[in-house]
Structure formats: C-alpha cells, structure tokens
Protein backbone atom coordinates (compact mmCIF):
# COMPACT_ATOMS: atom_id res chain seq x y z
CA UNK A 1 -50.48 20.65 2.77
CA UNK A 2 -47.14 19.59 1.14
CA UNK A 3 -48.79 17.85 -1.68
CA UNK A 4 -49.85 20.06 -5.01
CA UNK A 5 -53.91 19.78 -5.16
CA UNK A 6 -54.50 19.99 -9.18
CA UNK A 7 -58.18 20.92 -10.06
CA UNK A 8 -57.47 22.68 -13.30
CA UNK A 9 -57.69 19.65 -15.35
CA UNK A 10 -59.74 21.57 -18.23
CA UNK A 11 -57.05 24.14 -18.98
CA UNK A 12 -54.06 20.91 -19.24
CA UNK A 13 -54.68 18.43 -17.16
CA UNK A 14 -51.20 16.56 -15.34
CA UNK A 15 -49.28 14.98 -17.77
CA UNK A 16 -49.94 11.03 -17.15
CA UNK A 17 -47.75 8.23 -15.95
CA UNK A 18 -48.83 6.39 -19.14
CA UNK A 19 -47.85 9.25 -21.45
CA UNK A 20 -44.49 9.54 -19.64
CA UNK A 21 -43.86 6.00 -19.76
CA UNK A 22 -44.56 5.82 -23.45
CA UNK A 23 -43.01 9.03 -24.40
CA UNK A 24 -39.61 7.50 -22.61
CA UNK A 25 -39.82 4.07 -24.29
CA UNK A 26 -40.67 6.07 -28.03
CA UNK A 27 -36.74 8.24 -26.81
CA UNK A 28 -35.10 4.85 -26.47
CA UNK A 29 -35.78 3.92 -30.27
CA UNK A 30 -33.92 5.56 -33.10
CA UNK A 31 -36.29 7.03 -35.47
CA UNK A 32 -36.18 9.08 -38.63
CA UNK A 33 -39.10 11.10 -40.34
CA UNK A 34 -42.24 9.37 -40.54
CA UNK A 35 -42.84 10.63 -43.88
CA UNK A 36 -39.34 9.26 -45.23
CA UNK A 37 -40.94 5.69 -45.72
CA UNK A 38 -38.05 4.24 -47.81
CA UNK A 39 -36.06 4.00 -44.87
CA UNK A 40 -35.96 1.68 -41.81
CA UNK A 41 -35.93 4.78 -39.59
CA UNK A 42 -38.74 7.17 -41.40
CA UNK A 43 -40.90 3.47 -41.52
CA UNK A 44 -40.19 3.08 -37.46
CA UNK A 45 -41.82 6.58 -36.94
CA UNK A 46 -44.28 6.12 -38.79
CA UNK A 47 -45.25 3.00 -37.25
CA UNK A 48 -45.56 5.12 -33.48
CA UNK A 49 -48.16 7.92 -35.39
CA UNK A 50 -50.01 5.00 -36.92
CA UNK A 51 -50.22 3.26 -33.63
CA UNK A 52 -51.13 6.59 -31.96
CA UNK A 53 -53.73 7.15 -34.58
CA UNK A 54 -55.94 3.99 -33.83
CA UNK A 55 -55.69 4.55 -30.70
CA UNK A 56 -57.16 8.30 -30.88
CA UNK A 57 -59.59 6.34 -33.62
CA UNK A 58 -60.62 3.60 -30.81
CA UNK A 59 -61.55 5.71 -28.26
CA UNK A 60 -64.54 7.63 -30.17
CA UNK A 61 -65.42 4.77 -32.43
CA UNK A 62 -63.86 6.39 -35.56
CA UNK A 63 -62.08 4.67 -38.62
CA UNK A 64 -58.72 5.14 -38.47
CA UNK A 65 -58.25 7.17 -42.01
CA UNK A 66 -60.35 9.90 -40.05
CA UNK A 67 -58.00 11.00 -37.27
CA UNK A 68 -55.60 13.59 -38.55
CA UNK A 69 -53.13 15.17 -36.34
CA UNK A 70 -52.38 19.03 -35.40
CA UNK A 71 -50.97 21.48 -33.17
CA UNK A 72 -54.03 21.20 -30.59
CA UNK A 73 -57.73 22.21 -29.78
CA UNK A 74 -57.42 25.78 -31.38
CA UNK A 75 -55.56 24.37 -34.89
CA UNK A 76 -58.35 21.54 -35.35
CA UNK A 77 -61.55 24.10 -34.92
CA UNK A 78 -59.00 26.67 -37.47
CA UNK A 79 -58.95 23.77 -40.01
CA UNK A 80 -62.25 22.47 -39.28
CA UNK A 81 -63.96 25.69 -40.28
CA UNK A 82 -61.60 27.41 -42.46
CA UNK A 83 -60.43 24.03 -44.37
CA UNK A 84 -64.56 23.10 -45.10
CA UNK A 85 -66.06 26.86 -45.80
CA UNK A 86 -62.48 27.39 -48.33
CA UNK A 87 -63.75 28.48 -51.37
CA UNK A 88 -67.43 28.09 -50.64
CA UNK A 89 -69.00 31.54 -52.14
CA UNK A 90 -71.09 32.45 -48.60
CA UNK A 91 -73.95 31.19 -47.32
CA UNK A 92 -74.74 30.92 -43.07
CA UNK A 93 -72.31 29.92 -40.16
CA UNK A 94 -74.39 28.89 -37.12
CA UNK A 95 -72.51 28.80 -33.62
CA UNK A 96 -73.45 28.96 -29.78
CA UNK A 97 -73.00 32.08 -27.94
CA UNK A 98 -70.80 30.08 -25.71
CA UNK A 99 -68.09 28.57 -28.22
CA UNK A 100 -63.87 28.87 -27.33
CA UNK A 101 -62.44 31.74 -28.67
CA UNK A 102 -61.05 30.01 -31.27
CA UNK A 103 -64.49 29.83 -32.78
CA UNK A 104 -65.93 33.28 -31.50
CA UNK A 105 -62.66 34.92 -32.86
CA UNK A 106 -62.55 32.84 -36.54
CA UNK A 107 -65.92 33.85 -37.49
CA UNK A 108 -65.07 37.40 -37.00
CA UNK A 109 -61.89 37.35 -39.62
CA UNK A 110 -61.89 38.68 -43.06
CA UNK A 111 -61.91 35.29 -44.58
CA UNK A 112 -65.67 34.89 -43.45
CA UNK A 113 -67.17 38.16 -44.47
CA UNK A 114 -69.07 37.05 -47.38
CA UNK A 115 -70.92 34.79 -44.79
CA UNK A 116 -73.45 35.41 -42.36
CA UNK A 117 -73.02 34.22 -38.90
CA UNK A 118 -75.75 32.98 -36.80
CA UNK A 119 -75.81 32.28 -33.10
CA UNK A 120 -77.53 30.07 -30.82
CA UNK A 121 -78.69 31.26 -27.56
CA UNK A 122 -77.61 29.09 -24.17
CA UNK A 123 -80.49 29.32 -21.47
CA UNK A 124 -79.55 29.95 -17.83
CA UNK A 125 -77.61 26.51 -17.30
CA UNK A 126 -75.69 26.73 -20.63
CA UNK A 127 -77.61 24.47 -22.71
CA UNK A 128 -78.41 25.25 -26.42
CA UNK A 129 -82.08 24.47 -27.90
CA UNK A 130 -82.40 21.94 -30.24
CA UNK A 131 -85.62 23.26 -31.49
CA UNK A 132 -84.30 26.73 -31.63
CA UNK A 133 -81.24 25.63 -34.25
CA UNK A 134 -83.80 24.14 -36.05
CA UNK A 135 -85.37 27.83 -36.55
CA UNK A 136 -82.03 29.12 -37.55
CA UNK A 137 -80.92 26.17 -40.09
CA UNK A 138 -82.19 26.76 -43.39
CA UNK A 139 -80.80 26.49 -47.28
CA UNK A 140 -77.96 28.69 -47.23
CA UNK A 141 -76.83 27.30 -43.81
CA UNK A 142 -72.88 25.85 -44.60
CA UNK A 143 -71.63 25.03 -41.37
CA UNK A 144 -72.82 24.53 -37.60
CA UNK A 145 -70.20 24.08 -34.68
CA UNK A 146 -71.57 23.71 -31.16
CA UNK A 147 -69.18 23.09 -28.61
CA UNK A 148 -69.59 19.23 -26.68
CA UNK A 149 -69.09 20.70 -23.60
CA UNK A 150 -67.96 24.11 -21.40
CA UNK A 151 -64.92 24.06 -20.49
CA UNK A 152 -65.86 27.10 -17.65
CA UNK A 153 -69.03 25.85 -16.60
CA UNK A 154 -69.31 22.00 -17.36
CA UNK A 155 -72.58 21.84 -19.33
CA UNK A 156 -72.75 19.26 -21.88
CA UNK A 157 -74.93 20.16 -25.30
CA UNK A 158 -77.50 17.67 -26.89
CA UNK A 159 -74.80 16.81 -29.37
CA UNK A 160 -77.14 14.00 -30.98
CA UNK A 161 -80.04 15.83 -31.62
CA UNK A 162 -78.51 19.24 -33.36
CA UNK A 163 -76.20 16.26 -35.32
CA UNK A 164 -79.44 14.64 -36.22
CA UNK A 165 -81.15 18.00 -37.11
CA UNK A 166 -77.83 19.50 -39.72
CA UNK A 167 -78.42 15.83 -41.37
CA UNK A 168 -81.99 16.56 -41.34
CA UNK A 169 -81.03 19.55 -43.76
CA UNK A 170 -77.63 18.47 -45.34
CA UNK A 171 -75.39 20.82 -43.27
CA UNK A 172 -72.03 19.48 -41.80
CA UNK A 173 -71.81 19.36 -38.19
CA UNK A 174 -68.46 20.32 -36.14
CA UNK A 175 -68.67 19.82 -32.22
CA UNK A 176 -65.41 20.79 -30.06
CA UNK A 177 -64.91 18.37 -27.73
CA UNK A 178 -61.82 19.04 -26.30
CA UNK A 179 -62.87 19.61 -22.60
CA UNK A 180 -64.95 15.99 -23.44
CA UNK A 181 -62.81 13.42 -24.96
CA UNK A 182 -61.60 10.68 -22.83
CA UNK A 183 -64.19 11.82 -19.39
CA UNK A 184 -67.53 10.68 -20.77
CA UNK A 185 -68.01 8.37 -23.65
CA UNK A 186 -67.87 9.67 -27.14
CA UNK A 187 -68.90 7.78 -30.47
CA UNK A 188 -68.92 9.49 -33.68
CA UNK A 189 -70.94 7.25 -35.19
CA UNK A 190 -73.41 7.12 -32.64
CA UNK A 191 -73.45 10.65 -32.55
CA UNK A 192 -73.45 11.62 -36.25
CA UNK A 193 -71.07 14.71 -36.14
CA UNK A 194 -69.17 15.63 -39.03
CA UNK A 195 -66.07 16.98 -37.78
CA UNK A 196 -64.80 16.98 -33.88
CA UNK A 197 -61.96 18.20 -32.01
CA UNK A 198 -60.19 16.38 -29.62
CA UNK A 199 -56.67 18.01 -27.66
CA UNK A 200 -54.43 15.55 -25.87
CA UNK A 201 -53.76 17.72 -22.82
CA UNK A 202 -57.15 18.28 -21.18
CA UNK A 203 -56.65 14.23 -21.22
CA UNK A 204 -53.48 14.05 -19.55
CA UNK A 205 -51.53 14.06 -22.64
CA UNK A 206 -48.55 16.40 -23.99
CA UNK A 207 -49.26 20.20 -24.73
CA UNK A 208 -49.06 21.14 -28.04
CA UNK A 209 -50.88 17.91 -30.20
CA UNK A 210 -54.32 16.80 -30.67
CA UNK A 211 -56.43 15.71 -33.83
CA UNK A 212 -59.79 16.93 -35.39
CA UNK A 213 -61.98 13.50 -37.03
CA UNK A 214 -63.20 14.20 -40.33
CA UNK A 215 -66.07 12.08 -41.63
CA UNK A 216 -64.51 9.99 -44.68
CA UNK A 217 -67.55 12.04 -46.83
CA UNK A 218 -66.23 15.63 -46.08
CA UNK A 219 -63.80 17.31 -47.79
CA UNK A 220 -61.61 19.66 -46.48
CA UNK A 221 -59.02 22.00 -47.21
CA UNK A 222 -55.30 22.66 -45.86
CA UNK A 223 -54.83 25.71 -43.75
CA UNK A 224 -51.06 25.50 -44.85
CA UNK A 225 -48.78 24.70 -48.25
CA UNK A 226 -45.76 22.60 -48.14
CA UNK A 227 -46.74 18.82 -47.50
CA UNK A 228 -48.71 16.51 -48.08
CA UNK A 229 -48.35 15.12 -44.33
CA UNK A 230 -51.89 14.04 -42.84
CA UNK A 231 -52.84 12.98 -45.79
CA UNK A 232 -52.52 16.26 -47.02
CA UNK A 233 -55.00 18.13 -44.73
CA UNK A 234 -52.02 19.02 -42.30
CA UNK A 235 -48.88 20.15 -44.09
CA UNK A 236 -46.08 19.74 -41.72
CA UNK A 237 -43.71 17.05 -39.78
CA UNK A 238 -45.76 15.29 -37.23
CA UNK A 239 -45.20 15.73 -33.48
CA UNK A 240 -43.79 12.58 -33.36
CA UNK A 241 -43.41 12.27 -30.09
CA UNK A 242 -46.44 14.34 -28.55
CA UNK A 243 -48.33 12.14 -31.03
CA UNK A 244 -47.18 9.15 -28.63
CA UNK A 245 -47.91 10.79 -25.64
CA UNK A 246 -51.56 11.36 -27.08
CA UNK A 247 -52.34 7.82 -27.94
CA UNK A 248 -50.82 6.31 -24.78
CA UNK A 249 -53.46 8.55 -22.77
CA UNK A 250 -56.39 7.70 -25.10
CA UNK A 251 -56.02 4.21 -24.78
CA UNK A 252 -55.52 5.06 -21.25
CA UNK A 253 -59.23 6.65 -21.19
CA UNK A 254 -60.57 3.91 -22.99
CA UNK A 255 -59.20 1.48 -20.26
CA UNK A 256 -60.46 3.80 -17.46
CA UNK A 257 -63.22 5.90 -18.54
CA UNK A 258 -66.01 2.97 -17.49
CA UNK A 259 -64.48 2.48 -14.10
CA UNK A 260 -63.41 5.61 -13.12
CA UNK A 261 -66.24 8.04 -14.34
CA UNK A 262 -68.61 7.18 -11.68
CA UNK A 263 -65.69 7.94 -8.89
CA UNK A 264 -64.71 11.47 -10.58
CA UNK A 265 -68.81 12.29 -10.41
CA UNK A 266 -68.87 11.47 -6.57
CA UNK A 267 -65.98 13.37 -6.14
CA UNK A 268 -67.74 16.42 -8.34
CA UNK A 269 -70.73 16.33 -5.92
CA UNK A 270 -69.10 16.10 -2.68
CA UNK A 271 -66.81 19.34 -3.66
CA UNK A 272 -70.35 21.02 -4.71
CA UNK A 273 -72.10 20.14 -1.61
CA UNK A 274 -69.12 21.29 0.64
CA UNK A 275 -68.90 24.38 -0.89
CA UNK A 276 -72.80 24.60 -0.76
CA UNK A 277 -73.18 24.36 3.13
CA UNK A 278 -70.18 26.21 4.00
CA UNK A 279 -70.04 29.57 1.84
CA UNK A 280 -72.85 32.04 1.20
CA UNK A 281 -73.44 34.21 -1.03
CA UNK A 282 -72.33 31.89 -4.80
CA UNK A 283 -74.06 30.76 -7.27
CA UNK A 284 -72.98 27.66 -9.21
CA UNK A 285 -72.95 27.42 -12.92
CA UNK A 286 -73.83 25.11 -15.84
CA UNK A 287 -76.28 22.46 -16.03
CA UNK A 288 -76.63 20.66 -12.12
CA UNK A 289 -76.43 17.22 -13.59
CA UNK A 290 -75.47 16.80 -17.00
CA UNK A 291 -72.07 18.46 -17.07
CA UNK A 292 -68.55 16.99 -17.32
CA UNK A 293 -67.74 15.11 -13.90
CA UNK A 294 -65.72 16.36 -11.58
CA UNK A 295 -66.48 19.97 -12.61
CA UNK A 296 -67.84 22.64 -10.46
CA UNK A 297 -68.65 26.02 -11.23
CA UNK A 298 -69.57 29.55 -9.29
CA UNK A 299 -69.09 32.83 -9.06
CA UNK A 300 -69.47 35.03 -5.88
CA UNK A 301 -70.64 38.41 -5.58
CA UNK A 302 -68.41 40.07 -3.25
CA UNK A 303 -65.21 37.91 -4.41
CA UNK A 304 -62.68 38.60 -7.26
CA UNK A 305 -62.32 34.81 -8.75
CA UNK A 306 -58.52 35.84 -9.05
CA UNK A 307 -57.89 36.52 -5.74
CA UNK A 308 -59.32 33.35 -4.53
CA UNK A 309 -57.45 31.27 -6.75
CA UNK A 310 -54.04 33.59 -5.46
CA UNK A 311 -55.25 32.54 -1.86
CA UNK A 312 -55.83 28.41 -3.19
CA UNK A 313 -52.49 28.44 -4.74
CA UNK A 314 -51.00 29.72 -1.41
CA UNK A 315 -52.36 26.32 0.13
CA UNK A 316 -51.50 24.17 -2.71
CA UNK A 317 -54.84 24.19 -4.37
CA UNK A 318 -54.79 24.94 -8.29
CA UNK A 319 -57.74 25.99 -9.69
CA UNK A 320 -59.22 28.34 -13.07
CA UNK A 321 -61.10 31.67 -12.89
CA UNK A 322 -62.88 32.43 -16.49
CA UNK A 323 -60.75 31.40 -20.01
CA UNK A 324 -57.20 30.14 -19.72
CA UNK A 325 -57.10 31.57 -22.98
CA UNK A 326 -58.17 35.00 -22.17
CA UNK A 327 -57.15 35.42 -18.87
CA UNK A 328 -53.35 36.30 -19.43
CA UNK A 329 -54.23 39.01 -22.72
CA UNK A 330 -53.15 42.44 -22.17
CA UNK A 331 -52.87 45.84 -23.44
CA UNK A 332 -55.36 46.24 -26.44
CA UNK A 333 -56.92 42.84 -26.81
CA UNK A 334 -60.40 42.77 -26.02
CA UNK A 335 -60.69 40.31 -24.12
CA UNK A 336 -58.83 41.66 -21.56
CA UNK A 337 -61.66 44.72 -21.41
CA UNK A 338 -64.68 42.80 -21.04
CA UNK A 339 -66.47 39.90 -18.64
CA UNK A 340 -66.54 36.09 -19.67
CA UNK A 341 -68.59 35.47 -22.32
CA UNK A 342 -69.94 32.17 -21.13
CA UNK A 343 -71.06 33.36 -17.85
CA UNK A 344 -72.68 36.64 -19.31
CA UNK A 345 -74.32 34.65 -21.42
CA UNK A 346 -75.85 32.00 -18.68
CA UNK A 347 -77.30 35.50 -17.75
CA UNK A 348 -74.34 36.20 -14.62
CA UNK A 349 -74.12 39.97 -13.90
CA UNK A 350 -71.30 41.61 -15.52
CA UNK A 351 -69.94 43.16 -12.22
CA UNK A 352 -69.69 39.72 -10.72
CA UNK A 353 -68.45 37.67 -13.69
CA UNK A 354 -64.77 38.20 -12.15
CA UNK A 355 -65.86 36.25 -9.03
CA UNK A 356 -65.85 33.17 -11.07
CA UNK A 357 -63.97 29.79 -10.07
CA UNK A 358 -63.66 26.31 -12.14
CA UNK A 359 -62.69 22.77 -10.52
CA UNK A 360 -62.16 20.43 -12.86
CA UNK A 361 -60.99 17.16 -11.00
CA UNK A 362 -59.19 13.94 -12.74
CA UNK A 363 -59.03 10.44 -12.43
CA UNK A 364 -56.11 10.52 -9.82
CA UNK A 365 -57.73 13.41 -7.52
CA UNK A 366 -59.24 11.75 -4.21
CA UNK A 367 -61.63 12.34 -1.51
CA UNK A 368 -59.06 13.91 0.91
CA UNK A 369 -57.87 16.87 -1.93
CA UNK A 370 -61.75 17.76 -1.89
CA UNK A 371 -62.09 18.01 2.20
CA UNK A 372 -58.73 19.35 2.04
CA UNK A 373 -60.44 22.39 -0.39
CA UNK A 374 -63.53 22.69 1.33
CA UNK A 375 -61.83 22.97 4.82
CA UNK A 376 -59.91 25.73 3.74
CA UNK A 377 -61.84 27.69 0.91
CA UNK A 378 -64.49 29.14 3.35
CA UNK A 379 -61.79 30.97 5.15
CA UNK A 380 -60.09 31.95 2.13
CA UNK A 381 -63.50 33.82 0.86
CA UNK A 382 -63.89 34.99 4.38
CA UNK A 383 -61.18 37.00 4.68
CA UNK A 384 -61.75 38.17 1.35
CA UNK A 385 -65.05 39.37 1.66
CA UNK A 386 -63.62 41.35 4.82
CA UNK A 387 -61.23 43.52 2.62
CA UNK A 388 -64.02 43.66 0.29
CA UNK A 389 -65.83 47.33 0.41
CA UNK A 390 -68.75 45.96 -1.88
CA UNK A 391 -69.56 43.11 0.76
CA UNK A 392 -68.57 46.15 3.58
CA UNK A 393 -71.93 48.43 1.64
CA UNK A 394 -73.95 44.78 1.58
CA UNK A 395 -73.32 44.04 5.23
CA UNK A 396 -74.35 48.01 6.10
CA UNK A 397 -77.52 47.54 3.85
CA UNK A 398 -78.70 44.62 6.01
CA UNK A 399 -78.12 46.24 9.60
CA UNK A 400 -80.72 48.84 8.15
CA UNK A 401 -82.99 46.71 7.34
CA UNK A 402 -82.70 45.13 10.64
CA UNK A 403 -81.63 42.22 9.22
C-alpha cells in the first residue's frame, strides 16, 4: 500500500491542511514582536496570538484572558503545578496512578518534598473513583490533577464529578487534556476545572505550542524570569507562528468535532471488532465505551508491541506501543528499566506489558486504512508468534493437555 496509514494521532497527530494554510498566509505578512506594541509590526503580531487565543478560548468555552500560551503539554502541567503550589508551605498533592510523566516525574522533584503526594487508584478499565478521591481529599489537600483522558489506553475520567468534589472542599482542580481537546467536547465551565492543558499537536497542530486555561480566580506563578509575556505567567517571546498553527486547528475542531466524532467512533469499533475476530490471544485496554474515539488498545501475550509496530511500518501502517515519551529513554533512565505504568496499573502482567499497541485514528483516516490494517495485522502477529519461543512453550503446553 503506497499510501502512509497514520494511526498515531495521540503521540502528534498529521499536521492539518488548515494549520498549513494559515501558517503560510501568517509567512506572507511582515511582522515584528508581538510584545513591541508601539509599532505597526509588534501590533500585527500581536493581532495573530490574540486571534489564536480566542480561538483556543472558543473551543472549550473559556474567556479569552484565560488561555496562556507555552512550549506544549509537558510545560502547561510544569506551570500548572509548580506555578500554583510556589511558595505554598506543604500540604497534599493528589494524582492518578495513571498521569503523563510529566506529572508522575514533577511530584517526585525536590521542589515538592515538603508535600505529601497522594494517589488515586484506576480499576481494571482505567477509570478513577470518584468516591474514592473523596476519601483522600481532606484539609491539607492543595492540589488534585487527574488526567481527561489516556493517551495509551483511551479511557476518559469522570472529570465533572472529581471537579465538583475539589469545589466541594476548596481544592483547585488541574485535568490534562491534551490527548482530549478538539475529539470530544470540552467546556470549562461546564466542567468546573481549575486549570487544563491543552497541546496543539495531538490536534493536528504544530509541535512545540499549546496553552494551559487558568480560571480568572487562581493565581499562579512563573516557572521562568525575564518577561512579562502571557501576562506574565509565561516569560518568553511567543511562538508566533506555532501559535497560528494552533488556533487555525482549534477552530478547525470546533467546525468539525460535531460532524465528524460520530464517523471517527465507527471507525474505532470496526478496527476493534476486526482485530477481535481475527487474532487470538489480546486483550484490549481502557474503558470499552467511554474512551477517546478512534482509539484502540491491547496487548498480546506472546507478541513484543515493538516488533509489531516494526512489521506495520513495513506496510505503511504507523502505530504507538506504550509512552512516546518513554519509549526512546536509554541508558540510566528508569523508564527505560521498567513496564508501562498505565497498563500495570489496569492490572496487565508485567511480562506482557511490552506486547502493547495504540491506534489512535483522526478525522481524515477512512474505512479502507482500517480493512487495510486488519487484513494484514493477523499475519503480521502470526509470524511473530512463530519466532516466538514463549508462544512455542504455550503451543507444547496445550498438545499435553490434549488440547
């Protein structure tokens, strides 16, 4: 198949044609620095981020004085917990078991030891307990950040009701929502969160920009010196142009997101069911229904998840085993040494959390990738599971038992 089959939409989705097209029109103007506003060209750029930023604003129902730009996914949850708990003398940080590393890691650094951290169990399909955060919030309790939704299995969290329950008790409430944003609706007032990440590239936007929303009632801190850009939360010349990129695709979402959502889920289940009839020996992960559409998740016992996706990218397929952000760490980094996290935690076996595969589809993938994937995935694992010695002991096992 000549054509590239791109199912990794969770780790950067393609860069869309409205980002291009808006990014190219943004090169033909001549612009200065948005922050030099008494000049026609620093005014000019600072029109595109102020169009950019009601855009961002507009798609999860947020004023515009509460988008504030950064670097991506991993800056906004760095600011969003290191920029609130500044200065604060301890107290409790409460997080699921199943957060990005950019959470899991943070709460481990020296700037957080006077502060207790707390973490929320995920049952077998990924899904925190309302009831159970309840248990764990209590007076000292400064911060709570529950991801929206898994970016390596799909399951999305009651947001709503552990929002309601930190108001409940006075505690600010961060959600990231990076894998979310712009694939199933998101309000923030509806909602009730306090602080949420959003990154332009799972979205189809440019690498390298996104924006955390912070409630006009919290206060916040800079992670840097030297500026008072982003109305002084974010210290630094904009991304100007990534910025541009990023609203074009959120207005983009907003456009789409009502028409197009119910298409990605049919796509979602048809790639599930396919891989269902026509592969033994997986088990699929996150919640069966309320997950992010066009996401399917497994893991197989005899099958190393990288080896498979070698095999899918020899046939054009591209697909995600475990954390794009962990997968590429080597030498002494940890993460390197043990098995994912999230799929330990949904109670996967250790020994098989290596057999694990992602699909995340978009808005431009079509019925024909998905046949095209489950035609030629079963052969793939196949003649995988023959060079497999595990699977070569499991097939043994059953001729003794007369299987």
């Amino acid at each position: 198949m000549a054509k590239l089959v791109y199912m990794d939409r969770v780790a950067a989705a393609l860069l869309a044609e409205e980002a291009k097209k808006a990014i190219a029109d943004f090169m033909n103007h001549q612009v200065g620095n948005p922050s030099a506003h008494i000049h026609s060209a620093g005014i000019a750029a600072g029109s595109f981020v102020d169009k950019s930023r009601i855009a961002v604003a507009g798609l999860i129902n947020a004023e515009q004085n509460e988008i504030f730009f950064t670097s991506g996914a991993t800056e906004s949850n760095n600011l969003a917990l290191k920029g609130f708990l500044s200065g604060k003398s301890g107290g409790e940080i409460i997080i699921s078991e199943i957060e990005h590393y950019s959470i899991i890691d943070q709460v481990k650094n020296p700037v957080f030891k006077d502060f207790k951290i707390q973490t929320l169990k995920v049952d077998k399909n990924g899904l925190v307990d309302s009831d159970e955060l309840e248990k764990l919030i209590n007076s000292e309790t400064a911060l709570v950040s529950v991801i929206m939704a898994s970016p390596e299995i799909g399951t999305i969290q009651p947001i709503k009701e552990l929002a309601k329950i930190c108001r409940k008790y006075g505690v600010v409430f961060h959600t990231d929502a990076s894998a979310a944003v712009g694939y199933i609706p998101v309000d923030v007032k509806d909602l009730g969160v306090g602080m949420m990440t959003i990154s332009a590239q799972t979205m189809g936007g440019p690498m390298g920009v996104g924006a955390l929303y912070i409630n006009n009632t919290i206060s916040l801190k800079p992670l840097f010196d030297g500026g008072n850009q982003e109305m002084g939360f974010r210290p630094g010349t904009e991304n100007v142009m990534g910025i541009v990129g990023f609203g074009a695709v959120c207005e983009m979402a907003r456009k789409k997101m009502d028409n197009q959502s119910g298409k990605l889920k049919g796509l979602g289940r048809l790639l599930r069911r396919g891989i269902e009839e026509r592969i033994e020996h997986i088990e699929f992960t996150g919640h069966p229904e309320n997950r992010l559409p066009g996401h399917v998740s497994f893991w197989h016992r005899f099958v190393e998840g990288e080896s498979l996706l070698l095999h899918l990218n020899m046939k054009g397929v591209i697909a995600a085993s475990g954390s794009a952000c962990s997968s590429n760490l080597k030498g002494n980094n940890e993460h390197d040494l043990r098995a994912s996290h999230v799929l330990t935690a949904v109670g996967v076996p250790e020994e098989y959390c290596s057999g694990s595969i992602t699909f995340s589809l978009d808005y431009f993938n079509t019925e024909d990738e998905v046949e095209y994937v489950t035609d030629i995935l079963p052969e793939i694992v196949h003649r995988l599971e023959a060079m497999s010695p595990v699977y070569e002991d499991y097939m043994k096992q059953r001729e003794r038992d007369g299987q």
